[in-house]
C-alpha atoms as a PDB file:
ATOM      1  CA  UNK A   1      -2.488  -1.553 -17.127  1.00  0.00           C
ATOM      2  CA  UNK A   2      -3.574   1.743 -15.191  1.00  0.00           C
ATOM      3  CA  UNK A   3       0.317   3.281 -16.898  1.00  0.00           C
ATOM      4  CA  UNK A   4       0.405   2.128 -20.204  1.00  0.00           C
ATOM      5  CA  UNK A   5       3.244   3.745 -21.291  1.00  0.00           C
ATOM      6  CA  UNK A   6       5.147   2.877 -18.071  1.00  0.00           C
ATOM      7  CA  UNK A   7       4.196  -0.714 -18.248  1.00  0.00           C
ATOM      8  CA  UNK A   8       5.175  -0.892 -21.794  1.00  0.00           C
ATOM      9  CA  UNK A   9       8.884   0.278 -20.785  1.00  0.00           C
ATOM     10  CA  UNK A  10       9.157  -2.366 -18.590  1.00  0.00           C
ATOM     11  CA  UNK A  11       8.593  -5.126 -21.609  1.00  0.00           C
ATOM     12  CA  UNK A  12       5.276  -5.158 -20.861  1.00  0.00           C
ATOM     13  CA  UNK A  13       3.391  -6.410 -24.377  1.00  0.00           C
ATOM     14  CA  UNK A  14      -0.134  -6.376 -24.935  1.00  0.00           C
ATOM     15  CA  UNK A  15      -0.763  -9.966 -25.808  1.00  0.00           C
ATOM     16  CA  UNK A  16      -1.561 -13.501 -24.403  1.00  0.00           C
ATOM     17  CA  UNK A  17       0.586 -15.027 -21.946  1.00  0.00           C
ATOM     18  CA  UNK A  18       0.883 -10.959 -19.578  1.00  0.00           C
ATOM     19  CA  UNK A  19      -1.173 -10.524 -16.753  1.00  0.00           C
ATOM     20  CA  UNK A  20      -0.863  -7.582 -14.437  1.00  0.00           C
ATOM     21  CA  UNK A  21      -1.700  -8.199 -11.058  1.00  0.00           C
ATOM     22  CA  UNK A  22      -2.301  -4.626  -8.922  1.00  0.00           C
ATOM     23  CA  UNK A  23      -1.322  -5.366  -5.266  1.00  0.00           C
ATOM     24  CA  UNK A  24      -2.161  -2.663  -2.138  1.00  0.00           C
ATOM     25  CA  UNK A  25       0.387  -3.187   0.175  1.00  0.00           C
ATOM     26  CA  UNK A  26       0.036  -1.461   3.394  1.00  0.00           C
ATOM     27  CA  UNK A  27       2.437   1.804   4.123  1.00  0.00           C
ATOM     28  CA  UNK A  28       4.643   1.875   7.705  1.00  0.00           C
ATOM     29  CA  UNK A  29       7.613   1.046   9.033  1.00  0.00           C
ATOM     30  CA  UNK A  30       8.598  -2.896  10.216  1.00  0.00           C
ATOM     31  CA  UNK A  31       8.059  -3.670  13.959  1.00  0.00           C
ATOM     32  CA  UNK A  32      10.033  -6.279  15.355  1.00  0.00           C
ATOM     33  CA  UNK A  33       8.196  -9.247  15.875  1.00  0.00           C
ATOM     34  CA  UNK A  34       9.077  -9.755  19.163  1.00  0.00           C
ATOM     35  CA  UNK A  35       7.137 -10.394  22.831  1.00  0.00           C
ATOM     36  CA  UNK A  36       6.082  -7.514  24.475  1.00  0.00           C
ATOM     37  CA  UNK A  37       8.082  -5.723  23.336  1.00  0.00           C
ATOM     38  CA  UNK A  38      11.432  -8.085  24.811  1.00  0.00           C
ATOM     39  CA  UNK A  39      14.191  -8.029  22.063  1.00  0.00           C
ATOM     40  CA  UNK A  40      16.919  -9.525  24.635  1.00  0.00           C
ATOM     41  CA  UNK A  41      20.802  -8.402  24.087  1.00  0.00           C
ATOM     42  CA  UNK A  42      22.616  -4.912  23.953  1.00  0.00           C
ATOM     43  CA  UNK A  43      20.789  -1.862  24.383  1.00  0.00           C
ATOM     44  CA  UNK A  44      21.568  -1.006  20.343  1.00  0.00           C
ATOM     45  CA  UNK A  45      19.533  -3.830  19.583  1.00  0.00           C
ATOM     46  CA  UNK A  46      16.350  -2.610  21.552  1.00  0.00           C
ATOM     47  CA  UNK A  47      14.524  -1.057  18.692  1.00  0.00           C
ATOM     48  CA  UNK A  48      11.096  -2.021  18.215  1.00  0.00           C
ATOM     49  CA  UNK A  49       9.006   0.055  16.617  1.00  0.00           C
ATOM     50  CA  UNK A  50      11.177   3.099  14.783  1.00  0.00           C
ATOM     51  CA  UNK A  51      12.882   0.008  12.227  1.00  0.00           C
ATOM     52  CA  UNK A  52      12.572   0.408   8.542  1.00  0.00           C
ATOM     53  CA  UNK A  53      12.646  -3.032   6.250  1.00  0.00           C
ATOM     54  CA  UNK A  54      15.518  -4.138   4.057  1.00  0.00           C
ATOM     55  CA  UNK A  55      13.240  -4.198   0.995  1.00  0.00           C
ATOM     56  CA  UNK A  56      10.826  -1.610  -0.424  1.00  0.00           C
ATOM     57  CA  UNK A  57       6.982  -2.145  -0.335  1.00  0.00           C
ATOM     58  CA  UNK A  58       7.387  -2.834  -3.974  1.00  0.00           C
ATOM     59  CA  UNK A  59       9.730  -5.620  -3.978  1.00  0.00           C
ATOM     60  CA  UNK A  60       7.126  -7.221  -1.066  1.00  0.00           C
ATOM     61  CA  UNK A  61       4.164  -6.881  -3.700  1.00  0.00           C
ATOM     62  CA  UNK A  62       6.182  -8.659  -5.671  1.00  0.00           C
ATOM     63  CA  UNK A  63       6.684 -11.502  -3.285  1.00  0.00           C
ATOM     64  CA  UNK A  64       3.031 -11.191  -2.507  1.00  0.00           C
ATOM     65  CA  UNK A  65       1.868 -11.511  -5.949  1.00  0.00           C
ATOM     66  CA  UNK A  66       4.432 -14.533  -6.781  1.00  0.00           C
ATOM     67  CA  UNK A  67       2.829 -16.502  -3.779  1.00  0.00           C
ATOM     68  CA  UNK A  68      -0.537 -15.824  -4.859  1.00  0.00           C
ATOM     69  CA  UNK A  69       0.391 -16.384  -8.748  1.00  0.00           C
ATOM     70  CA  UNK A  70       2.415 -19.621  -8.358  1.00  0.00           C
ATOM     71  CA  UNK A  71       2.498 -21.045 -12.088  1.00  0.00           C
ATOM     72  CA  UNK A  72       3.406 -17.250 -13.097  1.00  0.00           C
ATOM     73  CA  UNK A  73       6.713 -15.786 -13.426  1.00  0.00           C
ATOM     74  CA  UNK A  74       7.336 -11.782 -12.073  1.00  0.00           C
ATOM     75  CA  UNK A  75       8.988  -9.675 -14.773  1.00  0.00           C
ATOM     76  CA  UNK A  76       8.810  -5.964 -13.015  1.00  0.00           C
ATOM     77  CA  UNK A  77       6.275  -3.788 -11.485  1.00  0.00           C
ATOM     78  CA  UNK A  78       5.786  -0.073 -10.644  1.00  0.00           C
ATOM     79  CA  UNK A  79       3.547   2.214  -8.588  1.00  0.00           C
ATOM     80  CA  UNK A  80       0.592   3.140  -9.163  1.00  0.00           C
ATOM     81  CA  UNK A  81      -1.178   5.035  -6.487  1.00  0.00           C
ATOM     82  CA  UNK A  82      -0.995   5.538  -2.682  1.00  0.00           C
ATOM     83  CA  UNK A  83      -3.369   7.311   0.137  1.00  0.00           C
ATOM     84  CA  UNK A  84      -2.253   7.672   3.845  1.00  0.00           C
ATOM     85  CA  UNK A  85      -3.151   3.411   4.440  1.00  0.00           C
ATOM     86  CA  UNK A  86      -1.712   1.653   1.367  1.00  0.00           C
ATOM     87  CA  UNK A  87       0.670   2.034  -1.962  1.00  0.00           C
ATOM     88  CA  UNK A  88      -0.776   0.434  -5.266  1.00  0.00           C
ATOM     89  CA  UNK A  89       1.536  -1.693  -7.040  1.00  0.00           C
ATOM     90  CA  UNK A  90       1.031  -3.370 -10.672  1.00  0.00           C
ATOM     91  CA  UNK A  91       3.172  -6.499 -11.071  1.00  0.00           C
ATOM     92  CA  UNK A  92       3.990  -7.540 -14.049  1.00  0.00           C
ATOM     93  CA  UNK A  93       4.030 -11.404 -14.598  1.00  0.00           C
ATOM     94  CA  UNK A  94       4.169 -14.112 -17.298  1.00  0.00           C
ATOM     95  CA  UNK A  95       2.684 -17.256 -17.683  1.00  0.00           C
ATOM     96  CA  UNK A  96       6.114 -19.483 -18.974  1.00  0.00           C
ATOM     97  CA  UNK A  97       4.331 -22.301 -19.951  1.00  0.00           C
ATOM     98  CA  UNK A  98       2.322 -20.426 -23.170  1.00  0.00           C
ATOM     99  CA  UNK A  99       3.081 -21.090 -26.240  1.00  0.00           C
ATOM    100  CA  UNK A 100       2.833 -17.190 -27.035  1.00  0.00           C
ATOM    101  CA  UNK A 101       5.599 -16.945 -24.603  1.00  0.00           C
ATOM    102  CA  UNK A 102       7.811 -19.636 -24.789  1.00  0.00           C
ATOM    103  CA  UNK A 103       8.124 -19.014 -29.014  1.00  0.00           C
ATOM    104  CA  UNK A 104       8.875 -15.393 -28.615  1.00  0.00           C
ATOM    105  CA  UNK A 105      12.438 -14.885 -28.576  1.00  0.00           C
ATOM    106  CA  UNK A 106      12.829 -11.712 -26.752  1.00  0.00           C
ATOM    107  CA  UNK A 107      10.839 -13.335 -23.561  1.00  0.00           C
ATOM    108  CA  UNK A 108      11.101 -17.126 -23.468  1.00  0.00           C
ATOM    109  CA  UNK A 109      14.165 -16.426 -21.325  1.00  0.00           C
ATOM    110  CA  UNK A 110      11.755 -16.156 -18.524  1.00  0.00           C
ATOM    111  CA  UNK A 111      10.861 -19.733 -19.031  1.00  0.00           C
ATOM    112  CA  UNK A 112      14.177 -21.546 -18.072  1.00  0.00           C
ATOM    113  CA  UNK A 113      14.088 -23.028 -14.798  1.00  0.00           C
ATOM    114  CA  UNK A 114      16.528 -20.708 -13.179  1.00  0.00           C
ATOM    115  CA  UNK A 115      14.074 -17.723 -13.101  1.00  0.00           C
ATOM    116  CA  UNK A 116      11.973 -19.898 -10.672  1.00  0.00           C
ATOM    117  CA  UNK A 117      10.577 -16.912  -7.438  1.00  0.00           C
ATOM    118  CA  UNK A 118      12.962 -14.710  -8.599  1.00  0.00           C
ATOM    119  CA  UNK A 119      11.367 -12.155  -6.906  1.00  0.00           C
ATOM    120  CA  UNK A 120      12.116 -13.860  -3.621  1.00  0.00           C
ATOM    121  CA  UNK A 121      15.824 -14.067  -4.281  1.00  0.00           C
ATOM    122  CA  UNK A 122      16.438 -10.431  -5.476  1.00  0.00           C
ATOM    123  CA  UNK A 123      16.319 -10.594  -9.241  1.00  0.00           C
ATOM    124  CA  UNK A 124      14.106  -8.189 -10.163  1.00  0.00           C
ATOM    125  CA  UNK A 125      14.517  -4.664 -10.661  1.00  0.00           C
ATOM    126  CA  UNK A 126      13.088  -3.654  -7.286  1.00  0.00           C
ATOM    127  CA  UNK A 127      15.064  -6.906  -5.390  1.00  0.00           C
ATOM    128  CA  UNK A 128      18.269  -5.698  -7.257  1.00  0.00           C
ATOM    129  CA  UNK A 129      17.630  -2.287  -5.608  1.00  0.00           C
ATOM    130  CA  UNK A 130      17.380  -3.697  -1.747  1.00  0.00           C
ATOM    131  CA  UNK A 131      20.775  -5.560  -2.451  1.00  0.00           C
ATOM    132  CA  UNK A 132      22.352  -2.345  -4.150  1.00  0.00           C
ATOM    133  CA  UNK A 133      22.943  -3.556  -7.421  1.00  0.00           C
ATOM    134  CA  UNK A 134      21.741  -0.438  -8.851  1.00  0.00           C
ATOM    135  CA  UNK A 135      25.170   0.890  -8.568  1.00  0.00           C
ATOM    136  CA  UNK A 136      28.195   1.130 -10.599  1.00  0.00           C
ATOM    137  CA  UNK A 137      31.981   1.407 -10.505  1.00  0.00           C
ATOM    138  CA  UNK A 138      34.458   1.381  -7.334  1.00  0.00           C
ATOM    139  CA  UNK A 139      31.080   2.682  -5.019  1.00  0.00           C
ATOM    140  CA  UNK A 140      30.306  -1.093  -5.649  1.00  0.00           C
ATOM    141  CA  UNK A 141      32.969  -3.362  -5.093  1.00  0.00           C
ATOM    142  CA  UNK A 142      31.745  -4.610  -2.046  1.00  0.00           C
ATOM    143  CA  UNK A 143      28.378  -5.944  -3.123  1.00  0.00           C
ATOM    144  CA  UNK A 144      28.938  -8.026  -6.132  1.00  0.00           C
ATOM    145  CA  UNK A 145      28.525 -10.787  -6.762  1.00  0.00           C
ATOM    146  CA  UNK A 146      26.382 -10.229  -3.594  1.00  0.00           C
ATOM    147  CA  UNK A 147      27.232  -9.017   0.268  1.00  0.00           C
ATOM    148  CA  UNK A 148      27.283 -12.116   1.597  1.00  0.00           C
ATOM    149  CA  UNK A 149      29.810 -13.494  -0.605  1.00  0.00           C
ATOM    150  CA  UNK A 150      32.062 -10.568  -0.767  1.00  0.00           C
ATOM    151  CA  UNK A 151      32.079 -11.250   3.201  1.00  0.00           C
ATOM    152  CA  UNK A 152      32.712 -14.866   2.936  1.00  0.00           C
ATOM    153  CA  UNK A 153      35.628 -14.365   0.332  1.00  0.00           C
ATOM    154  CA  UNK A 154      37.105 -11.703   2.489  1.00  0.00           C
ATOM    155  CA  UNK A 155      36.858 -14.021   5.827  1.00  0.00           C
ATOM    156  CA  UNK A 156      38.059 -17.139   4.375  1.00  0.00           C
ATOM    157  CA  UNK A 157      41.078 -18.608   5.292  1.00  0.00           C
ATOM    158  CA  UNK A 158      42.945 -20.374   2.268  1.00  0.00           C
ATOM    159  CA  UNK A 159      45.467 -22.023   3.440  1.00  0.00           C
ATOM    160  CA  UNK A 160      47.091 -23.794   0.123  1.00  0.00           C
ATOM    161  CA  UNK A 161      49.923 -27.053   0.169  1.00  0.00           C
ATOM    162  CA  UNK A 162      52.132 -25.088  -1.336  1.00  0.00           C
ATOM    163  CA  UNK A 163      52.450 -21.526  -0.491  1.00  0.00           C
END
């Protein structure tokens, strides 16, 4: 690791079965991927080239590195470096399937089946960030378990036999 002591805190561990991948991901906004420039609707919905992703470059290397890496798992990752073009990321990953891994107690939870691309469905430290689990408290009642079902639990209609 180019941060030893920042890849350590991060559970990083110097032994078989930890690979860190460094990932330059290219710095700038999102454009819309639309034709010329044609987005179709309401004016407010015009935007094409001033629009910002969802998720942070960082939680993209970690997507990126996941794809490449498929029979490795992605624990965390942090910064490394950046010039005007690109930010360097190292990602973090594990191979679940040695045995250095899968008898060490503190890490063979990364081995279950659930934690399957879980940097494509938010889990890690960076995904957790885009979906604003990094808050606490009242500030946060509206995005756990997640937005989406907050929403749906709000805009559901129960309508029970008895009642």
């Amino acid at each position: 690791p180019t941060r030893p002591q920042k890849a350590l805190s991060l559970v990083y561990k110097a032994k078989q079965g930890y690979v860190i991948y460094r990932i330059a991901m290219r710095r700038g906004g999102r454009k819309r991927p639309v034709h010329k420039g044609i987005t179709y609707g309401k004016p407010t919905n015009q935007g094409v080239t001033q629009l910002k992703p969802a998720r942070s470059l960082r939680a993209f290397a970690e997507a990126r590195a996941g794809n490449r890496c498929g029979n490795l798992r992605v624990l965390n990752s942090y910064w490394v470096a950046q010039d005007s073009t690109h930010k360097y990321f190292e990602v973090i990953l594990v191979d679940p399937s040695h045995k250095a891994i899968r008898k060490d107690a503190r890490i063979n939870w990364i081995a279950d089946v659930t934690q399957k691309r879980r940097e494509c469905r938010g889990l890690t430290s960076a995904g957790k960030k885009a979906r604003g689990l990094h808050r606490k408290g009242p500030k946060a009642t509206r995005l756990r378990p997640s937005v989406y079902s907050k929403w749906k639990r709000n805009n559901t209609l129960s309508l029970r036999r008895y009642r």
